[in-house]
N, C-alpha and C. Protein backbone atom coordinates (compact mmCIF):
# COMPACT_ATOMS: atom_id res chain seq x y z
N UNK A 1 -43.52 48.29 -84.95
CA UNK A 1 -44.95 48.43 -84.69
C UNK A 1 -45.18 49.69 -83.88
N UNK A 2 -46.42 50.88 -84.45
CA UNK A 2 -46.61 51.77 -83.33
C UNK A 2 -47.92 51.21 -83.13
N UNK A 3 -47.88 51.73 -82.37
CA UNK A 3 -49.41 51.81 -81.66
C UNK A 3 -50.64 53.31 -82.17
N UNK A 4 -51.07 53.06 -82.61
CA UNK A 4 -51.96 54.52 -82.98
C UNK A 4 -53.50 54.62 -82.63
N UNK A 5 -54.35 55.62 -82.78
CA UNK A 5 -55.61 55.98 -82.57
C UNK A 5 -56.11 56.60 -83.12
N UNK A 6 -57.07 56.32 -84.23
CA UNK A 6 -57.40 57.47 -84.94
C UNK A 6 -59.19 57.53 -85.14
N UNK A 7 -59.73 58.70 -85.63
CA UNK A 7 -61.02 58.08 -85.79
C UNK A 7 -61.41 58.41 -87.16
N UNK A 8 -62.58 58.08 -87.71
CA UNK A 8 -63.06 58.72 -88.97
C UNK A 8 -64.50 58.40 -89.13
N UNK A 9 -64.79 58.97 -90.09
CA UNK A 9 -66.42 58.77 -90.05
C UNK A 9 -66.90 57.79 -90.72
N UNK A 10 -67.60 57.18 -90.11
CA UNK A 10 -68.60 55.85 -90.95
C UNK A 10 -69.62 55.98 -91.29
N UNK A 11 -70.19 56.51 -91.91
CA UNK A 11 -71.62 56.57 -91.89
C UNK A 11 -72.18 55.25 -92.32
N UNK A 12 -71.61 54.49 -93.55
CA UNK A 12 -71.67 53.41 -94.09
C UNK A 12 -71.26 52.20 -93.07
N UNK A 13 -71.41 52.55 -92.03
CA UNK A 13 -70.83 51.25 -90.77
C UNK A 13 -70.07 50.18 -91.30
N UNK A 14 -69.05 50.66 -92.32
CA UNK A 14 -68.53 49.58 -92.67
C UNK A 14 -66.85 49.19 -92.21
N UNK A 15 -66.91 50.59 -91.15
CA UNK A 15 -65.36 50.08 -90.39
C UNK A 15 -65.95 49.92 -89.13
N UNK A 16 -65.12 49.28 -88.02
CA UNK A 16 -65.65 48.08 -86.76
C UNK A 16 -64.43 48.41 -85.94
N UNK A 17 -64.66 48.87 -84.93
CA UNK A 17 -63.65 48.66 -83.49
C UNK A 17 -62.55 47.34 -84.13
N UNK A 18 -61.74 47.39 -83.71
CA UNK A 18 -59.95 46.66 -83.72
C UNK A 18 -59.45 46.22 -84.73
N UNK A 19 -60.45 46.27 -85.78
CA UNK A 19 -60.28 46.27 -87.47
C UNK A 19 -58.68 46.31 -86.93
N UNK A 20 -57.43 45.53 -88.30
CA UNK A 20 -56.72 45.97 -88.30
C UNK A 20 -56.00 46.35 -89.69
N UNK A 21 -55.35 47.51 -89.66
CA UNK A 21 -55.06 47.73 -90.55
C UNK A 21 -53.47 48.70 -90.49
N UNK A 22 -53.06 48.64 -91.95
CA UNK A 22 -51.50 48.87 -92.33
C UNK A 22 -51.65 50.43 -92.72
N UNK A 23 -51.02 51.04 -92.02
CA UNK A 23 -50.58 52.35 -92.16
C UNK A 23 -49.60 52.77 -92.50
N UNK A 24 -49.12 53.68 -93.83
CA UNK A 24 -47.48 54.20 -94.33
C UNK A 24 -47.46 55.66 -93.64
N UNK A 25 -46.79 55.62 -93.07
CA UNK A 25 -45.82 57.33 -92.69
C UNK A 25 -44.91 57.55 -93.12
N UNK A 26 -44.57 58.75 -93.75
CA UNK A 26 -43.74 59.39 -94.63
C UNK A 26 -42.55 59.78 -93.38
N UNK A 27 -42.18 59.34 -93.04
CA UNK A 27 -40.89 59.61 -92.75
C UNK A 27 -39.83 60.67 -92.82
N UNK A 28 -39.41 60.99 -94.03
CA UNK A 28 -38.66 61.74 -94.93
C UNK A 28 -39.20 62.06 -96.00
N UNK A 29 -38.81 63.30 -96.51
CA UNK A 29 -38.71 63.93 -98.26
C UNK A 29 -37.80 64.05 -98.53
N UNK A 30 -37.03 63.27 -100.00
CA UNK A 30 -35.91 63.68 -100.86
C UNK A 30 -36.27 64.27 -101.93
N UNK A 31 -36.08 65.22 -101.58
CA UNK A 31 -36.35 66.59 -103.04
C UNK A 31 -35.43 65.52 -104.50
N UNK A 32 -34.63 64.66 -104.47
CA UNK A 32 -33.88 64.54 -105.89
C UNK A 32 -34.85 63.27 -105.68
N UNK A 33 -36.16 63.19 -105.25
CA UNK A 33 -36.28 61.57 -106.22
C UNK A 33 -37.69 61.94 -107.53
N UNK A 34 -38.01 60.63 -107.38
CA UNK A 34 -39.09 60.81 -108.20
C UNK A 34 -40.51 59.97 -108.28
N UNK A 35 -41.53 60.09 -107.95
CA UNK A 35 -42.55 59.06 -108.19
C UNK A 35 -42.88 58.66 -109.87
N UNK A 36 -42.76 57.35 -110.02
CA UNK A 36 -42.88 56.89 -111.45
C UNK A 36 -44.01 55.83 -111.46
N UNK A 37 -44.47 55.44 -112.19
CA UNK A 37 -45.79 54.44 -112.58
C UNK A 37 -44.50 53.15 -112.20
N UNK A 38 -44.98 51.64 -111.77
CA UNK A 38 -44.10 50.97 -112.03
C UNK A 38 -43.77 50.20 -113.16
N UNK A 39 -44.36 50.56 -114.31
CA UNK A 39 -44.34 49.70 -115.85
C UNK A 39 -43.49 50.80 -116.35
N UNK A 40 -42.26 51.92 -115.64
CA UNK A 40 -41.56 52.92 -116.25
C UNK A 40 -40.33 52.07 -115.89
N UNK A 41 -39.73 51.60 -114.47
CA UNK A 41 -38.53 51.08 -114.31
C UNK A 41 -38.66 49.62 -114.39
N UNK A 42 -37.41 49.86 -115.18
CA UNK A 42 -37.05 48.00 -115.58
C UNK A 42 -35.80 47.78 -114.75
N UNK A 43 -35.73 46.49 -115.14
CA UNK A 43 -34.62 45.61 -113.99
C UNK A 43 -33.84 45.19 -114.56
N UNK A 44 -32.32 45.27 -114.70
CA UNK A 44 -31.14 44.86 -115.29
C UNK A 44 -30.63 43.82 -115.17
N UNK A 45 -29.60 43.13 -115.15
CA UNK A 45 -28.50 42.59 -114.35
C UNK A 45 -28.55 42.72 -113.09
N UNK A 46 -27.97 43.59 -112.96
CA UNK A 46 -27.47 44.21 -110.72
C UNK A 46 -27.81 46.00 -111.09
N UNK A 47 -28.78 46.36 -111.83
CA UNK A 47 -29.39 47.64 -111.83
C UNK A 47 -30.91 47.95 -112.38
N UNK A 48 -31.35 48.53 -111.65
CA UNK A 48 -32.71 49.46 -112.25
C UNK A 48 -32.39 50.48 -113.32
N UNK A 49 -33.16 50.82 -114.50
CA UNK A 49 -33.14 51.65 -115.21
C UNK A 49 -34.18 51.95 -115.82
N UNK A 50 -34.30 53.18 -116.76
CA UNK A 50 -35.66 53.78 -117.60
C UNK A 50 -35.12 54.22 -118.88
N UNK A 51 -35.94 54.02 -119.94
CA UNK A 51 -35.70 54.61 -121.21
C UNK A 51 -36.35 55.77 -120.98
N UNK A 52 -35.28 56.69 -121.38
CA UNK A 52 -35.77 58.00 -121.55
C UNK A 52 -35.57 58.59 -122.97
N UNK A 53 -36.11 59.62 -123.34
CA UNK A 53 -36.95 59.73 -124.41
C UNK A 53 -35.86 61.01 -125.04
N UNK A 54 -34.79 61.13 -125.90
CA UNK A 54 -34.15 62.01 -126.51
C UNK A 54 -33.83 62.27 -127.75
N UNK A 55 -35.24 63.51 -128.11
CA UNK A 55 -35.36 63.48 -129.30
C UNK A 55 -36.44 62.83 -130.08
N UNK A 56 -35.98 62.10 -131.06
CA UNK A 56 -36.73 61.01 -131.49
C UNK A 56 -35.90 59.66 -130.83
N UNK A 57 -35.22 58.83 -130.25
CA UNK A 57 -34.45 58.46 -130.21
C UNK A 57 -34.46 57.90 -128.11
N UNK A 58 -34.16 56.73 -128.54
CA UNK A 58 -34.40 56.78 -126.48
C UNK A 58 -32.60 55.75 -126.81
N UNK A 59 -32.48 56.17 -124.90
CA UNK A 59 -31.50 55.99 -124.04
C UNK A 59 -32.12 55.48 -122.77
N UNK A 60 -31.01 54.74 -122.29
CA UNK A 60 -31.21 54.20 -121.16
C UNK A 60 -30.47 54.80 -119.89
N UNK A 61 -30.98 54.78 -119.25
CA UNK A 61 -30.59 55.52 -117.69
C UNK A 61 -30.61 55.23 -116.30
N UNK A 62 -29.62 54.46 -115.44
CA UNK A 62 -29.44 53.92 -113.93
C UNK A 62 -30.25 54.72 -113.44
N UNK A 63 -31.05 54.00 -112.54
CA UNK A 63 -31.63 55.00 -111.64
C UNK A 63 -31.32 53.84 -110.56
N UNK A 64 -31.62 54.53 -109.32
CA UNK A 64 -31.50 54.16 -107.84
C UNK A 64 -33.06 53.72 -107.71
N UNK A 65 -33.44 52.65 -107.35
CA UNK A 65 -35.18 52.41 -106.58
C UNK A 65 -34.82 52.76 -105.55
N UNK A 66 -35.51 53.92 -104.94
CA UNK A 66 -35.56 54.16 -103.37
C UNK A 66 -36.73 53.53 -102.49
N UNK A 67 -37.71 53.35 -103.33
CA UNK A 67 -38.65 52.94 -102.99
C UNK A 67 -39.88 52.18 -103.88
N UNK A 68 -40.45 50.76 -103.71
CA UNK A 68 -41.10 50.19 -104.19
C UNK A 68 -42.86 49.75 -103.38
N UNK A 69 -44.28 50.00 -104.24
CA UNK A 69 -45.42 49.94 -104.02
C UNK A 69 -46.34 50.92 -103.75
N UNK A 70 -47.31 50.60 -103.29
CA UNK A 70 -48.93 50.88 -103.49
C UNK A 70 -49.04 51.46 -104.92
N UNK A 71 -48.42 50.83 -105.79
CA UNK A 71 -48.39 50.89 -107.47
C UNK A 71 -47.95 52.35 -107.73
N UNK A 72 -46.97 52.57 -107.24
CA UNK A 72 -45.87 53.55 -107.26
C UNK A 72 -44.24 53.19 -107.11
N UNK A 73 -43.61 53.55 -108.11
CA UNK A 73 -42.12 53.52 -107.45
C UNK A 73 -41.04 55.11 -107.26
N UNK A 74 -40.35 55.03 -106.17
CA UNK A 74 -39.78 56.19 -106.34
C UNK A 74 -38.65 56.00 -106.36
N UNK A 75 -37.78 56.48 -107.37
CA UNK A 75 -36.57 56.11 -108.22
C UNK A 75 -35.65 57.83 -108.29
N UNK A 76 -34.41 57.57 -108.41
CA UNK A 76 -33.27 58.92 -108.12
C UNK A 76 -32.47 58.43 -109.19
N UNK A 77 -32.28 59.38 -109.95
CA UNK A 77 -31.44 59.61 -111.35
C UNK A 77 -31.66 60.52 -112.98
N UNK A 78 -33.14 60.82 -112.30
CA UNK A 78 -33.65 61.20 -114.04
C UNK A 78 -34.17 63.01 -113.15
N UNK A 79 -34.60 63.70 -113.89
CA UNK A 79 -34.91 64.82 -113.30
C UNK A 79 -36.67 65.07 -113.91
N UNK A 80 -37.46 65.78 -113.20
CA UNK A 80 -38.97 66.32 -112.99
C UNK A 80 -38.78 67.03 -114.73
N UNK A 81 -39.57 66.34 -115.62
CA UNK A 81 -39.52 66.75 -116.90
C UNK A 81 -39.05 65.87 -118.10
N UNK A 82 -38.22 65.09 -117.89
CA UNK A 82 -37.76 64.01 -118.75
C UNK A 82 -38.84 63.11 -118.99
N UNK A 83 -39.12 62.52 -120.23
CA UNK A 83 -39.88 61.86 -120.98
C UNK A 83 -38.95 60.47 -120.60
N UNK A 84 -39.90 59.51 -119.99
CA UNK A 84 -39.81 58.04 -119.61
C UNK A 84 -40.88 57.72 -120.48
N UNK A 85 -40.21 56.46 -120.42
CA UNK A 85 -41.28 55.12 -121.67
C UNK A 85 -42.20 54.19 -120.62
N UNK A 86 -43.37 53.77 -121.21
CA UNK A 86 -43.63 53.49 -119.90
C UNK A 86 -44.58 52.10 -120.00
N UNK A 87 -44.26 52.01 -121.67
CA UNK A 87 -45.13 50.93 -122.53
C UNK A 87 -43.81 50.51 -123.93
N UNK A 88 -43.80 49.46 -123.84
CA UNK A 88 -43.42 48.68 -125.15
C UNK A 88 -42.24 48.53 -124.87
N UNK A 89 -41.31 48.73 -123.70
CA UNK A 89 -39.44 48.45 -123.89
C UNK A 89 -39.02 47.22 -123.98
N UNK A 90 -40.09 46.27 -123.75
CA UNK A 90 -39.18 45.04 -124.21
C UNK A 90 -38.99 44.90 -125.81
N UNK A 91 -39.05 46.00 -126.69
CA UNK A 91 -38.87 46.42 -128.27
C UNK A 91 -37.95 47.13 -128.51
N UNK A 92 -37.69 47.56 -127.12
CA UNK A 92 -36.78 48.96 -127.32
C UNK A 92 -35.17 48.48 -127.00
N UNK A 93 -33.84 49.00 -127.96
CA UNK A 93 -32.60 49.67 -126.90
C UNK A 93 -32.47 50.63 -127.64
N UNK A 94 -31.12 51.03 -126.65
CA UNK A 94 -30.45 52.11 -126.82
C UNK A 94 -30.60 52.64 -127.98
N UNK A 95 -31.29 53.96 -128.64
CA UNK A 95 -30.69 54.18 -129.68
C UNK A 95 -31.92 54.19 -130.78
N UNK A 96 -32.82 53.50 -130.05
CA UNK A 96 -34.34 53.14 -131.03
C UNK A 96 -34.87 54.12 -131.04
N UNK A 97 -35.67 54.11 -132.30
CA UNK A 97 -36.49 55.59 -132.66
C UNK A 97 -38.05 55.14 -132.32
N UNK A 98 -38.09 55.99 -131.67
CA UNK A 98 -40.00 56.21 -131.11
C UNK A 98 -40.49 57.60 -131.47
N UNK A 99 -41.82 57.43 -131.38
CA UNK A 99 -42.86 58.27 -131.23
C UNK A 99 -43.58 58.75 -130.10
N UNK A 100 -43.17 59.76 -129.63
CA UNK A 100 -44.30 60.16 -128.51
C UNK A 100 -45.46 60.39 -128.87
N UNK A 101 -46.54 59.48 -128.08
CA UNK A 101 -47.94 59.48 -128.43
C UNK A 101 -48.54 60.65 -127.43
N UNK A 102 -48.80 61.24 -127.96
CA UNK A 102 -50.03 63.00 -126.61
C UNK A 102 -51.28 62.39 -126.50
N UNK A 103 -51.75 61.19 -127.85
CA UNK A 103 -53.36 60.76 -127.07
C UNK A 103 -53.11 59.07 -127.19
N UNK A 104 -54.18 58.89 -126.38
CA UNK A 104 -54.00 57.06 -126.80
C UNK A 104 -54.25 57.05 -128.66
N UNK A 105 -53.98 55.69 -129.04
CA UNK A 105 -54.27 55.42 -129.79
C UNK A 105 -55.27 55.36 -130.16
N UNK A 106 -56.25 55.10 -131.41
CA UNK A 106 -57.52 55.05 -131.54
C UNK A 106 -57.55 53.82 -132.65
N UNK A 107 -58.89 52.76 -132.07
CA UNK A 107 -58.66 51.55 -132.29
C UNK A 107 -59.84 51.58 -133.57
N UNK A 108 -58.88 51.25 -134.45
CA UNK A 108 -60.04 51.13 -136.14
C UNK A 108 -60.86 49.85 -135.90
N UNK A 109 -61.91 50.10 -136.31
CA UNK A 109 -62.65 48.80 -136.46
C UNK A 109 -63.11 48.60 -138.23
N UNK A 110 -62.75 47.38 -138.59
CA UNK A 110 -63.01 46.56 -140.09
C UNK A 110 -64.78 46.83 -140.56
N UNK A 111 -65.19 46.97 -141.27
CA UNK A 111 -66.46 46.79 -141.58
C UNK A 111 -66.36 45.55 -143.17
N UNK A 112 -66.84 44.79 -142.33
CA UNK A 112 -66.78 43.45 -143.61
C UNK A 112 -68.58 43.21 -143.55
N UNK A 113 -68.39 42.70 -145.10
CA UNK A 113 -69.73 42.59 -145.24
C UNK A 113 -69.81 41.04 -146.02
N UNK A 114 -70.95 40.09 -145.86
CA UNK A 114 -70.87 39.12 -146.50
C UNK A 114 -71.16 39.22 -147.84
């Protein structure tokens, strides 16, 4: 626990003297990690890993969780540029052929007529 003091502006009076609240301090920077969405790392056995994207073709890859939340994870093993999956791997192993999508999908709609 520290103790801290800070102020900020309310105009909206909607923060109150002794309010309490949870503060993260960064501590450290490790230049080798990585911030990832958390629907990118999956959970093994006794390891974390990510499908990464080679080619047409994905692989799987250990990574280290260094860190888990505020709907972020930061994970050490893959490098700034590698294509992670980040939707659909419970379809996927080793070796499966995908498509990288550049836009969402676009959702057809039926026109039926009686």
């Amino acid at each position: 626990t520290i103790r801290a003091k800070a102020e900020f502006s309310n105009p909206a009076q909607t923060l109150w003297p002794g309010l309490l609240v949870t503060v993260k301090i960064q501590t450290a920077l490790d230049k080798d990690a990585l911030v990832v969405p958390p629907t990118v790392v999956q959970r093994g056995l006794d390891q974390h890993f990510v499908y990464r994207v080679n080619g047409d073709k994905v692989e799987t890859v250990n990574v280290q969780m260094v860190s888990q939340g505020s709907g972020q994870d930061i994970i050490k093993g893959v490098k700034p540029g590698d294509l992670l999956v980040s939707d659909g791997q419970s379809r996927l192993k080793p070796g499966s052929t995908v498509q990288v999508l550049t836009e969402p999908p676009q959702v057809v709609q039926s026109e039926s007529k009686p």
